[in-house]
C-alpha atoms as a PDB file:
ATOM      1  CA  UNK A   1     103.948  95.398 124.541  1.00  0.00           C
ATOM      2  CA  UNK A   2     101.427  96.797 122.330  1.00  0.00           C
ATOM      3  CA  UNK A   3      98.887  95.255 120.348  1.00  0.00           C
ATOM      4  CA  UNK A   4     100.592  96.893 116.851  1.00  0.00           C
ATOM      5  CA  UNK A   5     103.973  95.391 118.007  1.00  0.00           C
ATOM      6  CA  UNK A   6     103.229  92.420 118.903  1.00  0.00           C
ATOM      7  CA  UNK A   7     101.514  91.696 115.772  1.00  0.00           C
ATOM      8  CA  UNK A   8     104.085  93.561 113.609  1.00  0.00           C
ATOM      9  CA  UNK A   9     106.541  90.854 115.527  1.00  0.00           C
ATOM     10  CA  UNK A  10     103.930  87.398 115.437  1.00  0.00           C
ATOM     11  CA  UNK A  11     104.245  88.509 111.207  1.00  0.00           C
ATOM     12  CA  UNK A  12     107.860  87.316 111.079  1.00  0.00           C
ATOM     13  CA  UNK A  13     107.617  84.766 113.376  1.00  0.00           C
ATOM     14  CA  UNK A  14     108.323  81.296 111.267  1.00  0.00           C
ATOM     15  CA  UNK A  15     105.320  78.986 111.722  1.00  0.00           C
ATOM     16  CA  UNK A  16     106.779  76.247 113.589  1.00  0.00           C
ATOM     17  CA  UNK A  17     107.700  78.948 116.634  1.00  0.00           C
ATOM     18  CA  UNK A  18     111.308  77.778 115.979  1.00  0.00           C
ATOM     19  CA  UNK A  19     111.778  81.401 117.133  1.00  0.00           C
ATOM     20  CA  UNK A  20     110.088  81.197 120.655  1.00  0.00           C
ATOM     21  CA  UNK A  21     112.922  81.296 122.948  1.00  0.00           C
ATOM     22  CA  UNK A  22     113.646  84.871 121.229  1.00  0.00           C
ATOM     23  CA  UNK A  23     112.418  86.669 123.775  1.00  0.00           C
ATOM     24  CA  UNK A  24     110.947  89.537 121.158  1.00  0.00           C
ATOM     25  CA  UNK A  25     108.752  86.823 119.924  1.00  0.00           C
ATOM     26  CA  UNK A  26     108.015  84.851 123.401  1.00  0.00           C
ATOM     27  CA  UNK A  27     106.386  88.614 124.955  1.00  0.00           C
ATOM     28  CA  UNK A  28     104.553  88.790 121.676  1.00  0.00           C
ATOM     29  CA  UNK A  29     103.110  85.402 121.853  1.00  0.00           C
ATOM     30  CA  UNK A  30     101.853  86.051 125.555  1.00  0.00           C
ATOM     31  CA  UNK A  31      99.986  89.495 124.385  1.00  0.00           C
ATOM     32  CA  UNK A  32      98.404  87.442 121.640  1.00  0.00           C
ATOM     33  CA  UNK A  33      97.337  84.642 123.955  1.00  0.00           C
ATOM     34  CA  UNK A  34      95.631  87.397 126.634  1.00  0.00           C
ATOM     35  CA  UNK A  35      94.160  89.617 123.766  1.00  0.00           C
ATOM     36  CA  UNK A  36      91.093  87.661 121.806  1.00  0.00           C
ATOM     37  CA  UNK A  37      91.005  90.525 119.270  1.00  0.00           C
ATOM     38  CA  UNK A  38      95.209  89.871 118.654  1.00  0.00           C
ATOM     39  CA  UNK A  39      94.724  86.274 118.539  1.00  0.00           C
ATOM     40  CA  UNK A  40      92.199  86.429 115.850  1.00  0.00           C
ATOM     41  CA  UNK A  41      94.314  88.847 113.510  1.00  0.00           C
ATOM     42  CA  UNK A  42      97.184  86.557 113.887  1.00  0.00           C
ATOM     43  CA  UNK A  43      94.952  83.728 112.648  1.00  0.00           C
ATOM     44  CA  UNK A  44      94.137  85.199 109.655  1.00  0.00           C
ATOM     45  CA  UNK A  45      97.156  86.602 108.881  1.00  0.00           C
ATOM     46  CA  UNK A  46      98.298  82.900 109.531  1.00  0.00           C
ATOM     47  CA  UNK A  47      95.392  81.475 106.883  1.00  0.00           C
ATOM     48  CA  UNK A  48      96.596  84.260 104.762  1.00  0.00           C
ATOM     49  CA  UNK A  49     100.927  82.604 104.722  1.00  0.00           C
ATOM     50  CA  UNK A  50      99.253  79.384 104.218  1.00  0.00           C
ATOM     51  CA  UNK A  51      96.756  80.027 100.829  1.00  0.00           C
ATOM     52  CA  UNK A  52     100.362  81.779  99.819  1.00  0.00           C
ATOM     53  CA  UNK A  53     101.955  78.975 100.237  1.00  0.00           C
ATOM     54  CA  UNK A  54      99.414  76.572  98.953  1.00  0.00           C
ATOM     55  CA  UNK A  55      99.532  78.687  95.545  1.00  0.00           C
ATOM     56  CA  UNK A  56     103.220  78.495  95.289  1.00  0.00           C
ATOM     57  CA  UNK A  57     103.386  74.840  95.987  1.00  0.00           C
ATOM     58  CA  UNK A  58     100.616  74.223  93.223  1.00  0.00           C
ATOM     59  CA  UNK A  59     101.971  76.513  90.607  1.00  0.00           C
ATOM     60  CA  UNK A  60     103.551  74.610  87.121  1.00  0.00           C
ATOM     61  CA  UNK A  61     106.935  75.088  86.288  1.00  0.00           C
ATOM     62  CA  UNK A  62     107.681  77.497  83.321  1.00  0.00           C
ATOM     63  CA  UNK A  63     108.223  75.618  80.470  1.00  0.00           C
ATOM     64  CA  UNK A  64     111.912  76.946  79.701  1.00  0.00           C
ATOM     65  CA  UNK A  65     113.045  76.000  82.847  1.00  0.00           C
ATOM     66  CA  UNK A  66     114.302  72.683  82.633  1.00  0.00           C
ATOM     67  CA  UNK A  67     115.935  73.615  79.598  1.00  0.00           C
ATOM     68  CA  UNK A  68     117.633  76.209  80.981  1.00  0.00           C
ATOM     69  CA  UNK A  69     118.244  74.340  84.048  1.00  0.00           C
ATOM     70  CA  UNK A  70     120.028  71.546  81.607  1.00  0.00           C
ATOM     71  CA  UNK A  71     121.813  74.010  79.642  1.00  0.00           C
ATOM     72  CA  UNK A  72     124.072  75.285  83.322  1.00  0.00           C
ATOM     73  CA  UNK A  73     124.298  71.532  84.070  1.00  0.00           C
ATOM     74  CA  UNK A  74     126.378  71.111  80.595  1.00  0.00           C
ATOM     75  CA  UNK A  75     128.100  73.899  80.712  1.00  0.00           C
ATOM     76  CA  UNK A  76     129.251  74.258  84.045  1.00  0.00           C
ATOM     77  CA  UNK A  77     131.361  72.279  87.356  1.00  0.00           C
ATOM     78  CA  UNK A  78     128.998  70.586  90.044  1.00  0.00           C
ATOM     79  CA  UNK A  79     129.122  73.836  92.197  1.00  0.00           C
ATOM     80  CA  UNK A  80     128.594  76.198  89.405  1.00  0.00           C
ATOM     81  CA  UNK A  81     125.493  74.122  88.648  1.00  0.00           C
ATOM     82  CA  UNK A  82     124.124  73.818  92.060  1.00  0.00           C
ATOM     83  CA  UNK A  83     124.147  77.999  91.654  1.00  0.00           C
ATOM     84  CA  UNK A  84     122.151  78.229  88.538  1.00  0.00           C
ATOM     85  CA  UNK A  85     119.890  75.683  89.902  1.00  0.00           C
ATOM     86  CA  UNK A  86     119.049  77.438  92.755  1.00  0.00           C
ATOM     87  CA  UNK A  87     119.214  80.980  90.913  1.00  0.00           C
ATOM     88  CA  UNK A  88     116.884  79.899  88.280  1.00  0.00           C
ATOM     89  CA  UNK A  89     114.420  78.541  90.869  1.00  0.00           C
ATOM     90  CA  UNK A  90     114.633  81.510  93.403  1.00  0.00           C
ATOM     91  CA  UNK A  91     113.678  83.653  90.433  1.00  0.00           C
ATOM     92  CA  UNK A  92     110.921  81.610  89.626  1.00  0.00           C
ATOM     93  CA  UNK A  93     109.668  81.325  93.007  1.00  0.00           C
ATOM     94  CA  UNK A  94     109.824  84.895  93.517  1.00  0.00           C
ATOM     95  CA  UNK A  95     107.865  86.418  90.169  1.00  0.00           C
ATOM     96  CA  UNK A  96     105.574  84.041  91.019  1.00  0.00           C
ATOM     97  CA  UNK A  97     105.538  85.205  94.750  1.00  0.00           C
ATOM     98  CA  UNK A  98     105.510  89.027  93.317  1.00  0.00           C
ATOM     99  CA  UNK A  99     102.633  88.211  91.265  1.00  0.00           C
ATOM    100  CA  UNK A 100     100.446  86.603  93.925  1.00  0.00           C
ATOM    101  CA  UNK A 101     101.474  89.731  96.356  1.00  0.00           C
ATOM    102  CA  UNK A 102     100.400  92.109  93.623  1.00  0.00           C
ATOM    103  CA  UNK A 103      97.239  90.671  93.277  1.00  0.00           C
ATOM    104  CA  UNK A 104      96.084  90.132  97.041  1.00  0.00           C
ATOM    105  CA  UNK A 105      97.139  93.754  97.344  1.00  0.00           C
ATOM    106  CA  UNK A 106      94.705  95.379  94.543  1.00  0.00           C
ATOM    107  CA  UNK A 107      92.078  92.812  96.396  1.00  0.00           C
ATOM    108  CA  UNK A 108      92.847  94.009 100.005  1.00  0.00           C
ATOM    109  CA  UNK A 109      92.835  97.244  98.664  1.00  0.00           C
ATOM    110  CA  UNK A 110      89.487  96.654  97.479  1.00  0.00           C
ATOM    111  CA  UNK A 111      88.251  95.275 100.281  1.00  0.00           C
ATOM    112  CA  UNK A 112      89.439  98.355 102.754  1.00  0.00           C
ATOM    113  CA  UNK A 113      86.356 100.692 101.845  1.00  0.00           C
ATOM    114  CA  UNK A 114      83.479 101.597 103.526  1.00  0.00           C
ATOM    115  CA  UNK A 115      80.927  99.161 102.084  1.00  0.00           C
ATOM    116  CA  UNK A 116      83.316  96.098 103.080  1.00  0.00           C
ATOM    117  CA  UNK A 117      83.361  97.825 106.637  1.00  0.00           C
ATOM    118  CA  UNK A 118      79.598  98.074 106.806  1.00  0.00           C
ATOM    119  CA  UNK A 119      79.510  94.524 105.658  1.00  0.00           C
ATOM    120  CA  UNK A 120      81.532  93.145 108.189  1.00  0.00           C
ATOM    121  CA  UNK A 121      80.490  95.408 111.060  1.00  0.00           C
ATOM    122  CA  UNK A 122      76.970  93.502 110.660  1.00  0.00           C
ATOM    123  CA  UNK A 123      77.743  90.074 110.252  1.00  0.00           C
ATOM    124  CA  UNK A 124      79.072  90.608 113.916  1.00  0.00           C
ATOM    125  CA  UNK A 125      76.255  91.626 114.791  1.00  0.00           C
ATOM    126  CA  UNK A 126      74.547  88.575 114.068  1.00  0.00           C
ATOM    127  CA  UNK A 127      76.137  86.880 116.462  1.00  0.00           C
ATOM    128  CA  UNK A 128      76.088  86.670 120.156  1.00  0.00           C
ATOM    129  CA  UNK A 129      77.765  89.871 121.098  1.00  0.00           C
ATOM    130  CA  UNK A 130      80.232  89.759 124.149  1.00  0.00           C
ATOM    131  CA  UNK A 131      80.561  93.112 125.588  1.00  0.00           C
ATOM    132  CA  UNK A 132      83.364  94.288 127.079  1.00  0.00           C
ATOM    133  CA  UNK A 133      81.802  96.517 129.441  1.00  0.00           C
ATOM    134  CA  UNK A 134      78.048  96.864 130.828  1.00  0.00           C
ATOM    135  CA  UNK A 135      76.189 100.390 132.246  1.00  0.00           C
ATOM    136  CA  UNK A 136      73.204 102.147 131.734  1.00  0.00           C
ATOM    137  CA  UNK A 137      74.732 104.916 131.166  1.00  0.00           C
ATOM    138  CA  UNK A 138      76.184 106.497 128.109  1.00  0.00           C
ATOM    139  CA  UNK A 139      78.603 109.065 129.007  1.00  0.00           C
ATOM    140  CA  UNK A 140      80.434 105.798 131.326  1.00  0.00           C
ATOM    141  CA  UNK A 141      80.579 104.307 128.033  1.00  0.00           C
ATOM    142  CA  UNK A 142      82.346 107.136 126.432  1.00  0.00           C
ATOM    143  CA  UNK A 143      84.920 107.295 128.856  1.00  0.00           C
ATOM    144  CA  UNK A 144      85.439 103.877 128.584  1.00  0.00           C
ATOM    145  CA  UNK A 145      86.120 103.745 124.806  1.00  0.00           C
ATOM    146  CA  UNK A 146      87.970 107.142 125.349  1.00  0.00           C
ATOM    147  CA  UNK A 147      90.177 105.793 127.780  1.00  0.00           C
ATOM    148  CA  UNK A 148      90.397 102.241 127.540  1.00  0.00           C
ATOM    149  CA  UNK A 149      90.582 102.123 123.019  1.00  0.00           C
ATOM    150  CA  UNK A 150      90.877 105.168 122.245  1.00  0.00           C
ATOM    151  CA  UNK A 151      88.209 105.996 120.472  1.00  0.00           C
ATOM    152  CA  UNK A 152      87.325 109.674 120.957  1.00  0.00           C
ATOM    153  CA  UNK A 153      84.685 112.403 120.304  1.00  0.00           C
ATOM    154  CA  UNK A 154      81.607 109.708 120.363  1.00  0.00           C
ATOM    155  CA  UNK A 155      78.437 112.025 119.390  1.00  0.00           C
ATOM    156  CA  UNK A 156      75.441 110.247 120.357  1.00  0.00           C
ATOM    157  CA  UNK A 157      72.139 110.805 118.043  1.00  0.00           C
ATOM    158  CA  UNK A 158      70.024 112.754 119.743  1.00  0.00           C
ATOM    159  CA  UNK A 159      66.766 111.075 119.946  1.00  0.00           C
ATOM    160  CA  UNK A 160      68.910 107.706 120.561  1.00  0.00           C
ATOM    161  CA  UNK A 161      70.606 109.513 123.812  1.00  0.00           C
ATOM    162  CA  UNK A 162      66.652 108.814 125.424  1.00  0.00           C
ATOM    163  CA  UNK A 163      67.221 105.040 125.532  1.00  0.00           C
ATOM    164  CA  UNK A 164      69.132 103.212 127.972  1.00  0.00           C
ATOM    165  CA  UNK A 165      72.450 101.737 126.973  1.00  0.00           C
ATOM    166  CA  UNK A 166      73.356  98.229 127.478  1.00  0.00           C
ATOM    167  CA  UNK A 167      77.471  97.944 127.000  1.00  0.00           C
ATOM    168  CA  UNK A 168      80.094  98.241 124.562  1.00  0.00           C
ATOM    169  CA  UNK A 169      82.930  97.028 123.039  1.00  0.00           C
ATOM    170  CA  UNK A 170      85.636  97.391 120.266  1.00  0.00           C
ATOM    171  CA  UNK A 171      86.448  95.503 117.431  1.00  0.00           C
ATOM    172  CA  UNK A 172      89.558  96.236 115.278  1.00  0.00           C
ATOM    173  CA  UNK A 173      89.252  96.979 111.480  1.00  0.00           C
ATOM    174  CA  UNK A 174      92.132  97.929 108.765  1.00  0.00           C
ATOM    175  CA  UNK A 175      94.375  98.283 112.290  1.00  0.00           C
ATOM    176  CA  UNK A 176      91.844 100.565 113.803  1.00  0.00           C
ATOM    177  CA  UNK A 177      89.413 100.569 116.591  1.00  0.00           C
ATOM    178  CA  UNK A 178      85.704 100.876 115.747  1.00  0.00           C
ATOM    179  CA  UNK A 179      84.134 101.275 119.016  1.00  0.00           C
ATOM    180  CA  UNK A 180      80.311  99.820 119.625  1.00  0.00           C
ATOM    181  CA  UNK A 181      77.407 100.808 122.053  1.00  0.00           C
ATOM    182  CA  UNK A 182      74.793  98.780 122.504  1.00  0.00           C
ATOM    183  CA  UNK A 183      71.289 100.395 123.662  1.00  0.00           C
ATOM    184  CA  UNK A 184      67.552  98.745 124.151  1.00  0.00           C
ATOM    185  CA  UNK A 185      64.720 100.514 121.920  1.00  0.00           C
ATOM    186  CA  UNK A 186      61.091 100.834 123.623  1.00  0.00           C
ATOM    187  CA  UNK A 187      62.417  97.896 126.095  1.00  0.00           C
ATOM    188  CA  UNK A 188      63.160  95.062 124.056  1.00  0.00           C
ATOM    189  CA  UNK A 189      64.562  95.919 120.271  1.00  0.00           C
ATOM    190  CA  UNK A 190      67.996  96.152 120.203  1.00  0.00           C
ATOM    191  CA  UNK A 191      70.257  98.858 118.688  1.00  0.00           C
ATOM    192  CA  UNK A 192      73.581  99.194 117.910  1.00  0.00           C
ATOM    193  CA  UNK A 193      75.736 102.447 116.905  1.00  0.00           C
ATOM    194  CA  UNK A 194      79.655 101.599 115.761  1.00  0.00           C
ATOM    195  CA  UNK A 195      82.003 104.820 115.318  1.00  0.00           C
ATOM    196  CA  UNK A 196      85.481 104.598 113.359  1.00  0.00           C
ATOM    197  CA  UNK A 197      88.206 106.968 112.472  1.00  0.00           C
ATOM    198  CA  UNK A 198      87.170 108.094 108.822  1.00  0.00           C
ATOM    199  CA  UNK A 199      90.914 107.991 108.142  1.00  0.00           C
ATOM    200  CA  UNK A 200      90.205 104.109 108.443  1.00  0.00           C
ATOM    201  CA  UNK A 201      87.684 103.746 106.288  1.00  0.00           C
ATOM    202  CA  UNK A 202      87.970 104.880 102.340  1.00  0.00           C
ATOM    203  CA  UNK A 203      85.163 106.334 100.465  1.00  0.00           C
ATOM    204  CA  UNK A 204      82.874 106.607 103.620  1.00  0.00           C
ATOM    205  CA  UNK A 205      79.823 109.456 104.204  1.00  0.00           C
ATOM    206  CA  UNK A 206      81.551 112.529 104.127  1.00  0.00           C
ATOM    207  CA  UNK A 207      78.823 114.332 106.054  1.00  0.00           C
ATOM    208  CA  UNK A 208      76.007 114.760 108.331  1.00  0.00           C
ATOM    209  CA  UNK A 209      73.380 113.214 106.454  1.00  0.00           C
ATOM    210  CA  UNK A 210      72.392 109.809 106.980  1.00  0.00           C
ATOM    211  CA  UNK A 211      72.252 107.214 104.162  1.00  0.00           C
ATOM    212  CA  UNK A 212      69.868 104.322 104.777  1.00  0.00           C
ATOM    213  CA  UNK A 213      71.415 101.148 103.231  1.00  0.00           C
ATOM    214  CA  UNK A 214      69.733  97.322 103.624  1.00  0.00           C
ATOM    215  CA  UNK A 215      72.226  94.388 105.108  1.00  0.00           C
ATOM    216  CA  UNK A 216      71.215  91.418 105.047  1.00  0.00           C
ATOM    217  CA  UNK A 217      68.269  92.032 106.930  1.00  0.00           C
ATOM    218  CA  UNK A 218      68.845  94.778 109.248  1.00  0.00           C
ATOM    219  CA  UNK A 219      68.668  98.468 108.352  1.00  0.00           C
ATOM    220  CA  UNK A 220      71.534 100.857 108.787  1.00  0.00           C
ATOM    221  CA  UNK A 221      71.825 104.287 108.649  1.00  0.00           C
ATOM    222  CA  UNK A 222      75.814 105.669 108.268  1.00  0.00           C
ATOM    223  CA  UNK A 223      77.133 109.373 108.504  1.00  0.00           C
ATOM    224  CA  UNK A 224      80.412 111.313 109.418  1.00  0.00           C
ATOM    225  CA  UNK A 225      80.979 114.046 112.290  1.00  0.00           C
ATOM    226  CA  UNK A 226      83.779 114.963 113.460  1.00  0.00           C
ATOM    227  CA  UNK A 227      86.607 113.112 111.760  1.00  0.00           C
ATOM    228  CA  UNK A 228      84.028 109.628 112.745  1.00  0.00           C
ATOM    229  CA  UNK A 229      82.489 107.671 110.559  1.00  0.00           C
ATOM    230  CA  UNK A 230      79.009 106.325 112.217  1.00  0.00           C
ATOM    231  CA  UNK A 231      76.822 103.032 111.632  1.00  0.00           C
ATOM    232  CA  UNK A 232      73.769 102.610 113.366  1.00  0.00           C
ATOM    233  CA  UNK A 233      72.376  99.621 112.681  1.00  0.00           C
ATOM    234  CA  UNK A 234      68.526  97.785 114.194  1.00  0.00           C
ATOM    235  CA  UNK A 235      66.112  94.921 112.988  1.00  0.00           C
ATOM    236  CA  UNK A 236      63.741  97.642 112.417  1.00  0.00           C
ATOM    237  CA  UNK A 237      62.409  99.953 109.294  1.00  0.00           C
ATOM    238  CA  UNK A 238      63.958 102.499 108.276  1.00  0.00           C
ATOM    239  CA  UNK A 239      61.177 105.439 109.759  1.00  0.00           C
ATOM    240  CA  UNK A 240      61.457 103.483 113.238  1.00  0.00           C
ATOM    241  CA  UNK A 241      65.547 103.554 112.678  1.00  0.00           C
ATOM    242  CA  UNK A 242      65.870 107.213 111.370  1.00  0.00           C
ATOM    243  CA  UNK A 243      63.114 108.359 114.709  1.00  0.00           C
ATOM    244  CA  UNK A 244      66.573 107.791 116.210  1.00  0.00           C
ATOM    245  CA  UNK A 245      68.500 110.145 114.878  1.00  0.00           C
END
């Protein structure tokens, strides 16, 4: 199964796995268990149902519903109240539910753009980075992204092409794959170069150009080519990063 599948199934899956002898759900859970990257999009998408919930469970009831809900009691038999009781609160639950929904959605939508990308893409960074594969050499670790993520038509910079490469890896972001090479500058400063679909990203570089931004401490440079969006990013300045290019 797929990584898209299985996390289009692990959506709909209740979260007390009363589902897990479905076997739809039970192939999905094993991909998520052997895939880090699925495992972590599941989470949040799990943190995600529970601040839902959370908001629904803390929200006050409208003020003409319990004399509304009073008003069906009066006027109608025991089952034809039980009806209204439950309509009335279904409706409730589920304006309130629409609301919530509308306003994650103009957030995430927000939040899917290019500076949000950028943002994120270097806050891995800070981290220790766990490659997925290791060589010296940079057309390997083309084909690798090529064939292994699909992430296709990598230009290297070339001044950048001079240094020797340490690994790379993928990451996914907005349910693509931005792929990452890792190379060592004059021996010891690292540098890393990131390359997305620009169908991924929203209001990214458009073209060749390079535009020098500041993130919390490192420098970045970002362009398109090629239907990619690229981010380049080093603990240097920005002459020593743009040399690179």
């Amino acid at each position: 199964m797929d990584k898209q599948r299985a996390r289009f199934i692990l959506q709909s899956c209740r979260p007390d796995r009363r589902d897990a002898d479905d076997p739809r759900f039970a192939e999905a859970w094993a991909a998520a268990q052997s895939d880090g990257e699925l495992a972590a999009r599941l989470a949040q998408d799990r943190a995600l149902d529970d601040a839902l919930a959370a908001k629904l469970r803390s929200a006050p009831v409208p003020r003409s519903l319990p004399a509304r809900v009073l008003a069906g009691v009066e006027l109608r038999a025991a089952s034809d109240r039980r009806r209204r009781v439950l309509g009335l609160a279904l409706a409730a639950c589920i304006a309130l539910l629409l609301s919530l929904a509308g306003a994650w959605f103009v957030k995430a939508r927000a939040a899917v753009s290019f500076a949000s990308y950028r943002q994120e893409m270097v806050g891995r960074l800070e981290g220790r980075i766990q490659l997925s594969f290791t060589s010296q050499s940079v057309a390997e670790l083309q084909q690798w992204l090529a064939d292994k993520r699909g992430v296709d038509n990598l230009a290297i910079p070339g001044a950048l092409q001079d240094s020797p490469a340490i690994g790379c890896r993928t990451w996914t972001w907005n349910e693509r794959p931005a792929g990452l090479i890792c190379f060592l500058v004059n021996g010891t400063e690292p540098v890393h170069l990131l390359v997305i679909s620009r169908e991924a990203v929203p209001r990214a570089p458009q073209g060749p150009a390079p535009q020098f931004t500041e993130v919390n401490g490192w420098t970045t440079a970002c362009w398109a080519r090629d239907g990619n969006v690229y981010l380049l990013a080093g603990r240097m300045d920005r002459a020593a990063l743009g040399r690179l290019l």
